[in-house]
Protein backbone atom coordinates (compact mmCIF):
# COMPACT_ATOMS: atom_id res chain seq x y z
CA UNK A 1 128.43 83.26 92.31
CA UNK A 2 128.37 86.43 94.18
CA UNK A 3 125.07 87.50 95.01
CA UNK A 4 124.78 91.20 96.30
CA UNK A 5 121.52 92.23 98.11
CA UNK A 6 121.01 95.93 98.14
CA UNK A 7 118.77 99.55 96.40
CA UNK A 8 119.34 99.64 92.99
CA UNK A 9 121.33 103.02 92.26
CA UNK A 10 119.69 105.84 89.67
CA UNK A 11 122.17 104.83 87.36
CA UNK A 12 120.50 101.11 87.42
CA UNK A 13 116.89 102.61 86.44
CA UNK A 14 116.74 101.41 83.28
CA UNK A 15 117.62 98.17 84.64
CA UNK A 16 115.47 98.10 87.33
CA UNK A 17 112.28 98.76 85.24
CA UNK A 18 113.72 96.43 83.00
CA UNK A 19 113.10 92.91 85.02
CA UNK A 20 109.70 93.30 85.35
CA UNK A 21 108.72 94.52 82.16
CA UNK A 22 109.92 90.97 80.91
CA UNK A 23 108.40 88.83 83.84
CA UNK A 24 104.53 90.61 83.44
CA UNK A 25 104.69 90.34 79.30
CA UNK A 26 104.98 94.14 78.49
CA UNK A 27 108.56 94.25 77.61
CA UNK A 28 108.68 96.56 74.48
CA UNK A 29 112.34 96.73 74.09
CA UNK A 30 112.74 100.66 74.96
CA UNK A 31 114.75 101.96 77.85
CA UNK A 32 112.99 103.22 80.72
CA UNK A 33 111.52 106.83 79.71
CA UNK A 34 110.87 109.35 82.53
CA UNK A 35 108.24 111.29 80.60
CA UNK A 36 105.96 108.18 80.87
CA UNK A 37 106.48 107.35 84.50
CA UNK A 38 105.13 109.87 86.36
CA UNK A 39 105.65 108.09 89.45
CA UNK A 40 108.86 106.24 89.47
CA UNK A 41 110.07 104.24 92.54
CA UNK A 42 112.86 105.88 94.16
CA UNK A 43 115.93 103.62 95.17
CA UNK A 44 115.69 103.78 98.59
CA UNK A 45 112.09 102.23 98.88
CA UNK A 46 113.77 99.29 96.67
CA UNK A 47 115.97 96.04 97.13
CA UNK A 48 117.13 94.75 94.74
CA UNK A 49 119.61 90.85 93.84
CA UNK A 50 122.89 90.98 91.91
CA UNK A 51 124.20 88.55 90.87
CA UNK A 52 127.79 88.52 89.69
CA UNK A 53 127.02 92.71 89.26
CA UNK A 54 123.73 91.55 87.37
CA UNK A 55 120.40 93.03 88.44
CA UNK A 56 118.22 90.07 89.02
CA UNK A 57 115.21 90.37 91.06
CA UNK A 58 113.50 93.73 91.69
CA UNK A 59 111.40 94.32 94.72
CA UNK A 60 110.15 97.53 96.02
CA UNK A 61 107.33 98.86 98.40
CA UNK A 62 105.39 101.39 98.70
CA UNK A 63 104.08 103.68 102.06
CA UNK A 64 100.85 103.22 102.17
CA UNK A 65 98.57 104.29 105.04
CA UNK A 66 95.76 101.86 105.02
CA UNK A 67 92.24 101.80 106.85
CA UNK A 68 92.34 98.52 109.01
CA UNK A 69 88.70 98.05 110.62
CA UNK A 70 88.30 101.94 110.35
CA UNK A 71 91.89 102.59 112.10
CA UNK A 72 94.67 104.57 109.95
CA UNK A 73 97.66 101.94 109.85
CA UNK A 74 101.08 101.89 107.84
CA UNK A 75 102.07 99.66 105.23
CA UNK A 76 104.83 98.68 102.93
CA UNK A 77 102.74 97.63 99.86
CA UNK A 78 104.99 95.43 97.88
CA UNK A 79 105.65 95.89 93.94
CA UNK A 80 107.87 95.34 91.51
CA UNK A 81 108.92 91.73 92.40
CA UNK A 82 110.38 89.73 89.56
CA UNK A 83 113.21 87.22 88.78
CA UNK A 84 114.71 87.43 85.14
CA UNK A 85 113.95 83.49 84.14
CA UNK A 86 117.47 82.80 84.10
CA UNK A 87 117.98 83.45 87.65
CA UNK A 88 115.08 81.70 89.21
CA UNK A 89 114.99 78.78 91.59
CA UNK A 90 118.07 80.29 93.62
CA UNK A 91 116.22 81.92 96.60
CA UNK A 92 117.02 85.27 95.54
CA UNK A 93 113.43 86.76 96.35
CA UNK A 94 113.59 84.81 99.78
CA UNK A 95 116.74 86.57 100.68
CA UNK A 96 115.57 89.96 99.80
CA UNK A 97 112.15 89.24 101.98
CA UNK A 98 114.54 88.47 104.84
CA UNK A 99 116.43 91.88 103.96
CA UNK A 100 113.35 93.88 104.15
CA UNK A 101 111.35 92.32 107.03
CA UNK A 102 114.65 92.61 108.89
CA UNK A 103 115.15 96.39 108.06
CA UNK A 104 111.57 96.76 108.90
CA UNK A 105 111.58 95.41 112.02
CA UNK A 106 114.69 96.73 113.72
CA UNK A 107 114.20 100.41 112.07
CA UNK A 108 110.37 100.46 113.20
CA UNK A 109 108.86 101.03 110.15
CA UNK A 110 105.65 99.39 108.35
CA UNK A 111 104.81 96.86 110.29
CA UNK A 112 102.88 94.96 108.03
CA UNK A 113 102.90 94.17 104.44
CA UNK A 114 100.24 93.73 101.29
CA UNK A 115 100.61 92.61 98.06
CA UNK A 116 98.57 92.06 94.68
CA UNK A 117 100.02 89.10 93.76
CA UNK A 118 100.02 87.04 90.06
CA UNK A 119 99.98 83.87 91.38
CA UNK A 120 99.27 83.87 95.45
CA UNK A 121 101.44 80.61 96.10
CA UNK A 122 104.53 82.67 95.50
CA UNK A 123 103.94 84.50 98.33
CA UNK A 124 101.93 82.28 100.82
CA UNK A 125 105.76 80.53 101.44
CA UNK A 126 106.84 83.82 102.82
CA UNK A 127 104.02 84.19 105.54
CA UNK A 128 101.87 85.93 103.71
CA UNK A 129 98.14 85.04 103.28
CA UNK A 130 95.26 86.00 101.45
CA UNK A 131 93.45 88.86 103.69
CA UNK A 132 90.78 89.73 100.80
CA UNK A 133 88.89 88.66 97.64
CA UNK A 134 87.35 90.75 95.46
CA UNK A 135 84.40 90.11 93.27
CA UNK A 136 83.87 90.85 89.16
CA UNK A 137 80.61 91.35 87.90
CA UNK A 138 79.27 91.28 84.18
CA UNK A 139 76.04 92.04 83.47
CA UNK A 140 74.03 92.69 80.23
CA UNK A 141 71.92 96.34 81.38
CA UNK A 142 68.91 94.88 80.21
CA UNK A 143 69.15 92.66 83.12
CA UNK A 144 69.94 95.39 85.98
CA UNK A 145 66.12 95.21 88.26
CA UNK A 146 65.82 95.56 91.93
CA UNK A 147 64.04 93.28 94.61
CA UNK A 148 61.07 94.90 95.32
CA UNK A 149 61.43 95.99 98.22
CA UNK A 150 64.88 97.84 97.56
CA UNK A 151 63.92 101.93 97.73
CA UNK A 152 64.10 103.62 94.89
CA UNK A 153 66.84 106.13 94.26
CA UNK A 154 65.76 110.17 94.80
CA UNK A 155 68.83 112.07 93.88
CA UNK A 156 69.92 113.10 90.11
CA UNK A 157 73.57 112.51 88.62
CA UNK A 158 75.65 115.32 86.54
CA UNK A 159 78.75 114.79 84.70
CA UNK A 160 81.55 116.71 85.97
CA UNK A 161 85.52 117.22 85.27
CA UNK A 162 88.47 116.41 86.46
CA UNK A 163 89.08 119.83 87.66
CA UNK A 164 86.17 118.55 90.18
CA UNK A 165 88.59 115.97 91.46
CA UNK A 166 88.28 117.61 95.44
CA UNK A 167 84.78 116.66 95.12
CA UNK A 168 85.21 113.31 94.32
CA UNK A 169 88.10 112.95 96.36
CA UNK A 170 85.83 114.21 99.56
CA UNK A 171 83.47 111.51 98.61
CA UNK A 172 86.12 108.72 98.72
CA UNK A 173 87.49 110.08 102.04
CA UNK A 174 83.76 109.57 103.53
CA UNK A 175 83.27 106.32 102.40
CA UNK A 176 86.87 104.89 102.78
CA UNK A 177 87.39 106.07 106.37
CA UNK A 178 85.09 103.27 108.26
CA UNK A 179 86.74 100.70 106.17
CA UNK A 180 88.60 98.02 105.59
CA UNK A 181 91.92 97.76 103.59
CA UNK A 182 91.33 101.31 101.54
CA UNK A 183 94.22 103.06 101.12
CA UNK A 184 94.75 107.18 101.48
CA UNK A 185 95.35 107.72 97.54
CA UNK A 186 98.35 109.77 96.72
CA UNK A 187 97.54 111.78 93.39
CA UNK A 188 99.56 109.33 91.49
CA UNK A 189 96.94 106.50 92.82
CA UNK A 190 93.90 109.01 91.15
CA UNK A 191 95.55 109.88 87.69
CA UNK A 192 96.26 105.59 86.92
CA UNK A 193 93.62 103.96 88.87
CA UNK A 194 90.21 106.01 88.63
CA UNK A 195 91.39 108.56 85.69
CA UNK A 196 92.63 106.21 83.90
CA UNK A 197 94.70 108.48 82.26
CA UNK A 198 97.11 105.71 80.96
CA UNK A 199 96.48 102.15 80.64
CA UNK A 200 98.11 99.67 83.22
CA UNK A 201 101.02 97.51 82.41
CA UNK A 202 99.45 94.56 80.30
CA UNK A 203 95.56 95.58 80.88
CA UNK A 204 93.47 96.46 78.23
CA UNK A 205 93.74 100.57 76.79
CA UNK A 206 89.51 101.16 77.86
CA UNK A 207 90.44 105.52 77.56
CA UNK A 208 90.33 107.88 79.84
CA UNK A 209 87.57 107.90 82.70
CA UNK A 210 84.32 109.94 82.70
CA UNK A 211 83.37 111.08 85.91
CA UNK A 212 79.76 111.81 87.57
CA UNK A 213 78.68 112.40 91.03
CA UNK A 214 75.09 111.27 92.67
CA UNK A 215 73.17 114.01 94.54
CA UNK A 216 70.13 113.99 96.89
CA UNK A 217 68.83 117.41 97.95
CA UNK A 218 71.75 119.06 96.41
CA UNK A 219 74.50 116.97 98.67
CA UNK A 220 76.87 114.56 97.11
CA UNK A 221 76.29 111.28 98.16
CA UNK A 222 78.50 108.88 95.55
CA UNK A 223 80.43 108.88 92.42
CA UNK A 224 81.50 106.50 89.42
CA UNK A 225 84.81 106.40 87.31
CA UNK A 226 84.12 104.54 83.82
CA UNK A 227 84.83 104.62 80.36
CA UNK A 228 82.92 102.87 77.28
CA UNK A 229 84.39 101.41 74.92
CA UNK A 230 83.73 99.42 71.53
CA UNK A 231 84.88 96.36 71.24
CA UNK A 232 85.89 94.90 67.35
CA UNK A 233 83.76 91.49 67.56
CA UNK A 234 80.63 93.49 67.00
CA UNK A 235 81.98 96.31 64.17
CA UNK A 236 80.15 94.55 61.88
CA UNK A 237 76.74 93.72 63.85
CA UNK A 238 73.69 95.90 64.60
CA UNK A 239 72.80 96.59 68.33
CA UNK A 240 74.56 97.13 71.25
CA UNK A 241 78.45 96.76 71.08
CA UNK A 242 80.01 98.70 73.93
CA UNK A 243 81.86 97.61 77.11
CA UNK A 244 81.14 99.62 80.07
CA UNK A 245 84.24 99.69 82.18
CA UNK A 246 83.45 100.71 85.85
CA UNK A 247 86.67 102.10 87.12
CA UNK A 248 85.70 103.10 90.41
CA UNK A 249 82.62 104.24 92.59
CA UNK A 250 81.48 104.75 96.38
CA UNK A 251 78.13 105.44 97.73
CA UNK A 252 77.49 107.19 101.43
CA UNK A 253 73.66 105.99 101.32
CA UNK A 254 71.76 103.11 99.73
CA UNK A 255 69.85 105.34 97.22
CA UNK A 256 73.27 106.34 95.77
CA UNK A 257 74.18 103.13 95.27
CA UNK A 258 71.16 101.58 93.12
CA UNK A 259 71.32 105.30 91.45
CA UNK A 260 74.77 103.70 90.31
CA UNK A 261 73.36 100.59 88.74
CA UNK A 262 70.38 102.76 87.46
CA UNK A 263 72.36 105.03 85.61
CA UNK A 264 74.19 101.99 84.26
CA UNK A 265 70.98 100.87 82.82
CA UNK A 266 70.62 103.86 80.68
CA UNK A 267 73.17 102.72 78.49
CA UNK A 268 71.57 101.25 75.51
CA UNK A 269 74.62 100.85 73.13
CA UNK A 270 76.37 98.95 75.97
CA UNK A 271 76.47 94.88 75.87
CA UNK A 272 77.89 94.26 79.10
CA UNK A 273 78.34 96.22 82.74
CA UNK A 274 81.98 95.40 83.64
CA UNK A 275 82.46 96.20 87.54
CA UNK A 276 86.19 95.12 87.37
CA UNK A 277 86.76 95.14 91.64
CA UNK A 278 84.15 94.90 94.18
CA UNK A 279 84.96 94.06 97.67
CA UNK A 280 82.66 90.58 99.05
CA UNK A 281 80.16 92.38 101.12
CA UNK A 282 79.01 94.58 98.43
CA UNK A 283 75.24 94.71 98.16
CA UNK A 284 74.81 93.90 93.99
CA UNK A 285 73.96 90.11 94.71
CA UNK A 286 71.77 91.01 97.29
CA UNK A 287 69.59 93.71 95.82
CA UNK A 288 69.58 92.52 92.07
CA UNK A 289 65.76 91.02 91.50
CA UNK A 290 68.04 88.50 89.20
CA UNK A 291 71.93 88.29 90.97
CA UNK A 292 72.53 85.18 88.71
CA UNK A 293 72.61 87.70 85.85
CA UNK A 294 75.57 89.41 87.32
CA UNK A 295 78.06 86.95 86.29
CA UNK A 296 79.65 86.72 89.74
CA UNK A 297 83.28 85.65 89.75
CA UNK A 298 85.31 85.86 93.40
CA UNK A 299 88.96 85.80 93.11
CA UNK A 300 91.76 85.77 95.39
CA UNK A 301 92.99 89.54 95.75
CA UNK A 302 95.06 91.11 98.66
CA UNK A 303 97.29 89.04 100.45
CA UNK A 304 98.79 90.09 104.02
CA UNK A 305 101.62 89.72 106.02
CA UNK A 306 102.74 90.99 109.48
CA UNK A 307 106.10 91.46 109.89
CA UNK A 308 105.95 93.19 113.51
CA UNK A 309 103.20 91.54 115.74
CA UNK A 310 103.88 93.56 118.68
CA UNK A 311 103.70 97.17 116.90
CA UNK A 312 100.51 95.68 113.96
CA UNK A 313 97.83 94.31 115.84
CA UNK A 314 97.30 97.19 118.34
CA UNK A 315 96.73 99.47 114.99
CA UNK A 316 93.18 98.33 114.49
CA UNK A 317 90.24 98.59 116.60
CA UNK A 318 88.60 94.93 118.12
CA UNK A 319 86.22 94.05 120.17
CA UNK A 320 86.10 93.59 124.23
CA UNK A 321 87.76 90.67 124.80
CA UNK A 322 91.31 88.73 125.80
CA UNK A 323 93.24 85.95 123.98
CA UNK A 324 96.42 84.06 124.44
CA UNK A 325 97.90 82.28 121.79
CA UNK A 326 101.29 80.86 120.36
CA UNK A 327 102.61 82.08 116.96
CA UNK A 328 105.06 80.67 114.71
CA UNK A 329 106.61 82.70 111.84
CA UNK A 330 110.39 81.00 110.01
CA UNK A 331 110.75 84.44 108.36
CA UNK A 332 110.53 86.72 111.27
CA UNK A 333 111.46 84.62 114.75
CA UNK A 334 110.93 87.97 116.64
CA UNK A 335 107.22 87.27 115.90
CA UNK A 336 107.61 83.56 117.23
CA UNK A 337 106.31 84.02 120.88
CA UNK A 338 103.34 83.07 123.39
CA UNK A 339 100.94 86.72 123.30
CA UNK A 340 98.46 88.38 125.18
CA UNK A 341 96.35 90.43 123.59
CA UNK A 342 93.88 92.83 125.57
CA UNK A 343 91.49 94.70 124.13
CA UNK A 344 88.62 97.24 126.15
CA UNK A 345 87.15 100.95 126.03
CA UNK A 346 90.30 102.26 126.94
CA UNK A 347 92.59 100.65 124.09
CA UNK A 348 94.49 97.22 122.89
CA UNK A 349 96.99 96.11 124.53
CA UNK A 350 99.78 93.45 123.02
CA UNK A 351 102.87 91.38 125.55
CA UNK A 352 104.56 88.39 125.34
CA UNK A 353 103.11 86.26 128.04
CA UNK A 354 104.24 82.92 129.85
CA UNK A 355 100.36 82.12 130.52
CA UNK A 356 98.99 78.62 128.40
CA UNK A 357 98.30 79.44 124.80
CA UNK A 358 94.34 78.97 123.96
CA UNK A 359 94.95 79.25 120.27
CA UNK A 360 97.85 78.65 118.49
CA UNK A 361 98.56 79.10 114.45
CA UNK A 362 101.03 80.87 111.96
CA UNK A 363 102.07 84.65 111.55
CA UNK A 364 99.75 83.91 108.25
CA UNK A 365 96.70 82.89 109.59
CA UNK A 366 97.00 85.31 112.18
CA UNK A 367 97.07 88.10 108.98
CA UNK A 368 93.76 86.80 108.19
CA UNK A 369 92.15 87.38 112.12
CA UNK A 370 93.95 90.83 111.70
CA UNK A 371 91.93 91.80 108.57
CA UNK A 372 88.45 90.28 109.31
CA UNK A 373 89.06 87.76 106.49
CA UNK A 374 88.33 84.73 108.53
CA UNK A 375 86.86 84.50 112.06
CA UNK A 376 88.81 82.59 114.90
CA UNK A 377 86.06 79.65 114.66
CA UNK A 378 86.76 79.21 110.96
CA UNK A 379 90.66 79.55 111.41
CA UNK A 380 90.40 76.51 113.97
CA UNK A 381 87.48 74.94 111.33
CA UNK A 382 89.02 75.18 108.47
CA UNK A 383 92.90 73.78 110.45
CA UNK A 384 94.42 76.69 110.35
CA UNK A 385 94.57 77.12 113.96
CA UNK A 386 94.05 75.01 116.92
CA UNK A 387 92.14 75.62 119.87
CA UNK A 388 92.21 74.46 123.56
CA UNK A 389 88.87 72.48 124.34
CA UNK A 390 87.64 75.18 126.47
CA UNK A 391 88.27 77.81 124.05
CA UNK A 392 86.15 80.83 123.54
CA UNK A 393 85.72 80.85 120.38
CA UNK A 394 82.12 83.26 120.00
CA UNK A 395 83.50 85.76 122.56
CA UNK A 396 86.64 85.62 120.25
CA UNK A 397 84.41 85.96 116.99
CA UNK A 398 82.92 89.20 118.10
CA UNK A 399 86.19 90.38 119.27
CA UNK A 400 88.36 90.16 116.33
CA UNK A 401 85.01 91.09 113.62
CA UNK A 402 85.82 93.95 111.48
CA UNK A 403 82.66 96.05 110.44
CA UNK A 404 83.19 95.84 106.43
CA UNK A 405 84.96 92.96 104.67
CA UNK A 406 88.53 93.47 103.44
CA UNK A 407 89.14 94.76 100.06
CA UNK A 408 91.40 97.65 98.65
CA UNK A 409 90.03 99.18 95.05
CA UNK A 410 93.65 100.01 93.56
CA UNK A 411 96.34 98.04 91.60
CA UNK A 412 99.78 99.14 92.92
């Protein structure tokens, strides 16, 4: 077997989008057509396994800038991975991981890495980790009611078009910049995630988006992305028999975001509220005078990996505060190293250090601490980090906190 790790050439395209139209299940037996891709992945951002001159795993990434704890920070965010089943169980996706975090490294480019992953375990034997869950919520509208002591919204919605798109794109600058894990959307990111103007590979076809914008005193305050749709179970049934798909929203003040579930309730020919991707500290269960009614499922959703420590963890903004501790990382040995990281008014600071380590864990638990998805103290609870007995671990808790949870609203 000769096994060839390298960018697919233009030539390959067709077999390139070929692999993982067979591994996700939307295969159709057509050859790649430009006219609907209106993004495609150029080769260079790719690598790719051959195997005997066969194209057998795809992998490609993305450069993303990402918000990490309100900081701008590059990322290679990781698509396209597949393995045609005949191929599989050879390490061919290890080796191209290697071939990329390598390339990475010594060319100084993205130091760290997400993913949306199928089935997380694939990835958690690379050093990645999951750095974010998201939460679903379905709700009949009949059931969306406030605590009492939630204020009431004052503002007024209006439809508008997508020829209004710099408004709403304003809006999602203002909320995403103090965040956590949002990404700067590229127009491509607009016209397949929010607009909706095609349906994702396997999801369900719920049309294109409608788009209105919350106002109080005239100023734009929040937005939603949905569609309705009807769904066939009830075409023969009186009442309500619509799906509401919420595709996307953000809210810059608390009135603007009960106006969103208000405006929800209006709905009448709707059977269920489907918010698809919310990130865990969003306020629905909190607010809701019945949060049971929301349906509430958490799943797993962005998972993290650093492949430069010494260039990634300076990127984000922390806390006062100064740690030692001892990382170990197969994948990437230039990350296996005793560090001191410093952090004060005038910056963060990151060095390899000879001083004692007072916390030592994996490069993937450390990708959790990085994006606020677990504390120190629950890292060293939960085993997946020790601690020296003297170890600071509140005056590391504050340090390392991020202000919002981690989430990121897009598939990509």
């Amino acid at each position: 077997m000769a096994l060839e790790i390298r960018p697919f050439r233009e030539e390959e395209r067709a077999a390139f989008q070929r692999v993982p139209g067979i591994v996700f299940g939307n295969y159709n037996g057509q050859p790649w057509d430009a006219a609907n891709d209106p993004s495609p992945i150029p080769p260079d951002w790719s690598v790719c396994a051959f195997e005997d001159g066969e194209l057998t795993t795809t992998y490609a990434a993305w450069p993303f800038t990402m918000r990490l704890n309100g900081a701008p920070a590059p990322a290679a965010g990781v698509t396209f991975v597949g393995t045609l089943p005949q191929f599989r169980r050879r390490g061919h996706l290890r080796k191209i991981m290697e071939h990329d975090f390598k390339k990475r490294y010594e060319q100084h480019e993205q130091p760290l890495a997400v993913l949306l992953a199928s089935v997380a375990a694939i990835y958690q034997r690379y050093g990645y980790s999951v750095v974010s869950s998201r939460n679903q919520y379905t709700i009949d509208p009949r059931w969306i009611n406030f605590a009492p002591t939630v204020p009431a919204a004052r503002g007024s919605w209006r439809e508008v078009l997508k020829d209004d798109l710099p408004l709403i794109k304003q809006i999602y600058r203002e909320f995403a910049t103090p965040r956590n894990g949002y990404l700067h959307r590229a127009q491509v990111m607009w016209d397949s995630s929010v607009l909706a103007l095609r349906p994702g590979p396997g999801g369900p076809d719920m049309g294109p988006s409608l788009l209105a914008v919350y106002e109080e005193d005239g100023e734009p305050k929040g937005y939603v992305a949905y569609s309705a749709k009807f769904y066939e179970e009830h075409a023969d049934r009186a009442g309500p028999g619509q799906r509401l798909f919420v595709r996307d929203y953000a809210w810059l003040t608390p009135g603007a975001y009960r106006a969103m579930w208000e405006f929800f309730k209006t709905f009448d020919l709707v059977k269920r509220v489907i918010v698809g991707a919310a990130p865990a500290d969003d306020p629905a269960f909190d607010i809701m005078l019945d949060p049971r009614e929301l349906d509430t499922t958490r799943y797993d959703w962005m998972l993290g990996r650093i492949i430069d420590l010494e260039r990634a963890l300076p990127l984000r903004p922390y806390g006062e505060g100064r740690v030692v501790f001892q990382v170990r990382d197969e994948m990437c040995p230039w990350n296996a190293d005793r560090w001191l990281l410093e952090a004060g008014p005038e910056g963060t600071a990151v060095s390899r250090t000879k001083e004692s380590a007072q916390l030592t864990l994996d490069i993937s638990a450390l990708a959790q601490l990085v994006f606020g998805q677990v504390s120190p103290s629950l890292a060293v609870r939960f085993g997946r980090a020790e601690a020296s007995p003297d170890a600071p671990l509140d005056r590391w808790d504050a340090m390392w906190r991020t202000k919002y949870a981690p989430f990121c609203p897009d598939g990509f």
